[in-house]
C-alpha atoms as a PDB file:
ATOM      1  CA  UNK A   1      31.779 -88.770   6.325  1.00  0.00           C
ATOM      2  CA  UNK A   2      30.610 -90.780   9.324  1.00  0.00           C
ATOM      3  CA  UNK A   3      29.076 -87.576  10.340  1.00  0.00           C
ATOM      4  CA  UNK A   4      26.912 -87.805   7.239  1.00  0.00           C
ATOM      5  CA  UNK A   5      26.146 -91.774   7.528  1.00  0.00           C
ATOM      6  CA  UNK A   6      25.001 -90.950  11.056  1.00  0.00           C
ATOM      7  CA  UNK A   7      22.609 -88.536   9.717  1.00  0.00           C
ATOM      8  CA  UNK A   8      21.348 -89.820   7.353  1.00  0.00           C
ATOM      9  CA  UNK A   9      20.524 -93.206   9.751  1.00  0.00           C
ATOM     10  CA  UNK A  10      18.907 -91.156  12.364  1.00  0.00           C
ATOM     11  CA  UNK A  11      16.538 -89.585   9.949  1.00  0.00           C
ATOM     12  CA  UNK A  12      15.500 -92.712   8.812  1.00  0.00           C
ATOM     13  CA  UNK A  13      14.469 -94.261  11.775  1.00  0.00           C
ATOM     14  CA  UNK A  14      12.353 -91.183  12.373  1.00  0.00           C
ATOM     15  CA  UNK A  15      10.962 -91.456   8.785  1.00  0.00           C
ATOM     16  CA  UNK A  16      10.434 -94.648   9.719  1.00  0.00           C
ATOM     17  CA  UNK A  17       8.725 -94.474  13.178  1.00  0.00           C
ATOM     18  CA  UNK A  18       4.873 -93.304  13.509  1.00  0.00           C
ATOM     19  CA  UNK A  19       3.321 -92.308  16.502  1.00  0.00           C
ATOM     20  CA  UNK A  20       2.055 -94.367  18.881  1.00  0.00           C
ATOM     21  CA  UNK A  21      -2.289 -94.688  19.024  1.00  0.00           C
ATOM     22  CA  UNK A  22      -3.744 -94.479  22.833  1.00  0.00           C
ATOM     23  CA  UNK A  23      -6.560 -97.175  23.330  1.00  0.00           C
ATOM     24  CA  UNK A  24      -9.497 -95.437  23.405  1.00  0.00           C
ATOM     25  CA  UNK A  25     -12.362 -97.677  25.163  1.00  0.00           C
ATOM     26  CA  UNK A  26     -11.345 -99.155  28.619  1.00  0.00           C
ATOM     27  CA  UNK A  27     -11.948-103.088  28.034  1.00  0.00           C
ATOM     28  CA  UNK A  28     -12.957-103.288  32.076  1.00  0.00           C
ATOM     29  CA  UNK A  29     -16.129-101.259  31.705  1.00  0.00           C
ATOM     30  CA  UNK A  30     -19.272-102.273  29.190  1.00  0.00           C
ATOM     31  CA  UNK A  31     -20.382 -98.591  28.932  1.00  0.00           C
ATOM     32  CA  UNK A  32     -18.365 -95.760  27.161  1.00  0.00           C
ATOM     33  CA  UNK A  33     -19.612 -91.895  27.108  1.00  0.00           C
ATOM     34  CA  UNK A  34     -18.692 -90.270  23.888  1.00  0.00           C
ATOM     35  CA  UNK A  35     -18.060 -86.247  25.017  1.00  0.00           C
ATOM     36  CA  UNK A  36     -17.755 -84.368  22.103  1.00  0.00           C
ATOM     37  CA  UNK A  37     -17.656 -80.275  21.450  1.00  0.00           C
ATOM     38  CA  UNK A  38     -15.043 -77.375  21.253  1.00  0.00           C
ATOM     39  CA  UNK A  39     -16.226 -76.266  24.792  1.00  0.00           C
ATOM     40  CA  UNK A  40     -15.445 -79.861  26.633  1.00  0.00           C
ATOM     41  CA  UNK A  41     -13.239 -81.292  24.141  1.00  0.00           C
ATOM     42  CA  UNK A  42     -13.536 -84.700  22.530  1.00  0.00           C
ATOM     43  CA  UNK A  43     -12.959 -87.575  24.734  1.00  0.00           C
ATOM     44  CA  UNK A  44     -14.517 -91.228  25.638  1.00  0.00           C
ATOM     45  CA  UNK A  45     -15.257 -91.992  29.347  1.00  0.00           C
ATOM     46  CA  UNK A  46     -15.111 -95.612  29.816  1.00  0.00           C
ATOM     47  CA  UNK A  47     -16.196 -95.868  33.797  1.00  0.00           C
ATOM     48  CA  UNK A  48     -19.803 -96.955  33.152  1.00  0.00           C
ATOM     49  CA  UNK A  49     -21.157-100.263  34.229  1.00  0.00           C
ATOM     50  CA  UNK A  50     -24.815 -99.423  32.762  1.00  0.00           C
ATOM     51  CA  UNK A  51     -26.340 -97.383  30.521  1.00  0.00           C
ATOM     52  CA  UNK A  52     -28.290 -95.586  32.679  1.00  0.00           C
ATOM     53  CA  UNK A  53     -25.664 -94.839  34.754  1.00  0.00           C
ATOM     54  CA  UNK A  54     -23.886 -93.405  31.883  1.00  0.00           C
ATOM     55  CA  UNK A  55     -26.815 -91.002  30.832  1.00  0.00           C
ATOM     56  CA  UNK A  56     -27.443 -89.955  34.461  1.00  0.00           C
ATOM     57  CA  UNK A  57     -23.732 -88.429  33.713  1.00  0.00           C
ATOM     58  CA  UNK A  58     -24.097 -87.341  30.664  1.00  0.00           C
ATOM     59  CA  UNK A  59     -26.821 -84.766  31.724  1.00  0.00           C
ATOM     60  CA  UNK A  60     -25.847 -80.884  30.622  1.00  0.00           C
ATOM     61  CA  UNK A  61     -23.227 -82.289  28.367  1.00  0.00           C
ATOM     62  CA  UNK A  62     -23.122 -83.027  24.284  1.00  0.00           C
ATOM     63  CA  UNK A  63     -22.443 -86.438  24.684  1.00  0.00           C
ATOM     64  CA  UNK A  64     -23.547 -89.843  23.847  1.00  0.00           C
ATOM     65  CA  UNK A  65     -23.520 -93.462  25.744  1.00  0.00           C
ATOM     66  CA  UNK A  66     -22.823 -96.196  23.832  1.00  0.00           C
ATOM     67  CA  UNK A  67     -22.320 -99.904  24.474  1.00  0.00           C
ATOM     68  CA  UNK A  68     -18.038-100.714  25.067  1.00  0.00           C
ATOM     69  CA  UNK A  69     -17.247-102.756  21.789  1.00  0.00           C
ATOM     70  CA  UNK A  70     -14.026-103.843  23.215  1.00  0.00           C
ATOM     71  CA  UNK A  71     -16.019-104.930  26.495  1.00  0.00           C
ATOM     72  CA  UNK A  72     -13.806-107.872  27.877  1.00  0.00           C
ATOM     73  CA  UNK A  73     -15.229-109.615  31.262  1.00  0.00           C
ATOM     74  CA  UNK A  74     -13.659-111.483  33.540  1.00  0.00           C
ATOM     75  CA  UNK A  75     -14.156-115.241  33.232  1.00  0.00           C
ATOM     76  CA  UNK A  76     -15.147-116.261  36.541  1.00  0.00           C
ATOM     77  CA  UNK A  77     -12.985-118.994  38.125  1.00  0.00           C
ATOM     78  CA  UNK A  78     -13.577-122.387  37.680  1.00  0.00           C
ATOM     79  CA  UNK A  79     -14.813-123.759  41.178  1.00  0.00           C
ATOM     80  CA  UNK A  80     -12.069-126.687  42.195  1.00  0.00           C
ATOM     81  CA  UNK A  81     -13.475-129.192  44.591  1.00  0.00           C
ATOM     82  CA  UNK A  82     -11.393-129.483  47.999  1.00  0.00           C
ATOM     83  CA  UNK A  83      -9.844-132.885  48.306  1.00  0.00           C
END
């Protein structure tokens, strides 16, 4: 009977459970290339800091450069006067 419980408890934490979604666009870089095909595989390259530097990569491929929507800079630190 506590055979059964256990069971039954396990498979409803996996019921419960869903996989886990990989972050797509890199938030360091403003420039993502889309690659798409059967050939290359489908994939986004966020290492771009331009988008010319982007399409100067993307030559020979089916892919696409697009701005990073989840683009985050880095504040730049507030300058503290010496004392």
């Amino acid at each position: 009977m506590r055979l059964l419980g256990a069971l039954l408890l396990a498979l409803g934490v996996l019921w419960m459970t869903r996989p886990a979604s990989a972050q797509m666009y890199d938030p360091r870089y403003p420039v993502c290339m889309h690659v798409y095909g059967m050939l290359v595989g489908e994939r986004m390259d966020c290492v771009f800091t331009s988008l010319e530097q982007c399409q100067a990569g993307a030559v020979g491929l089916p892919a696409t450069c697009l701005v990073n929507p989840y683009y985050a800079p880095r504040s730049a630190r507030p300058h503290r006067p010496e004392r």
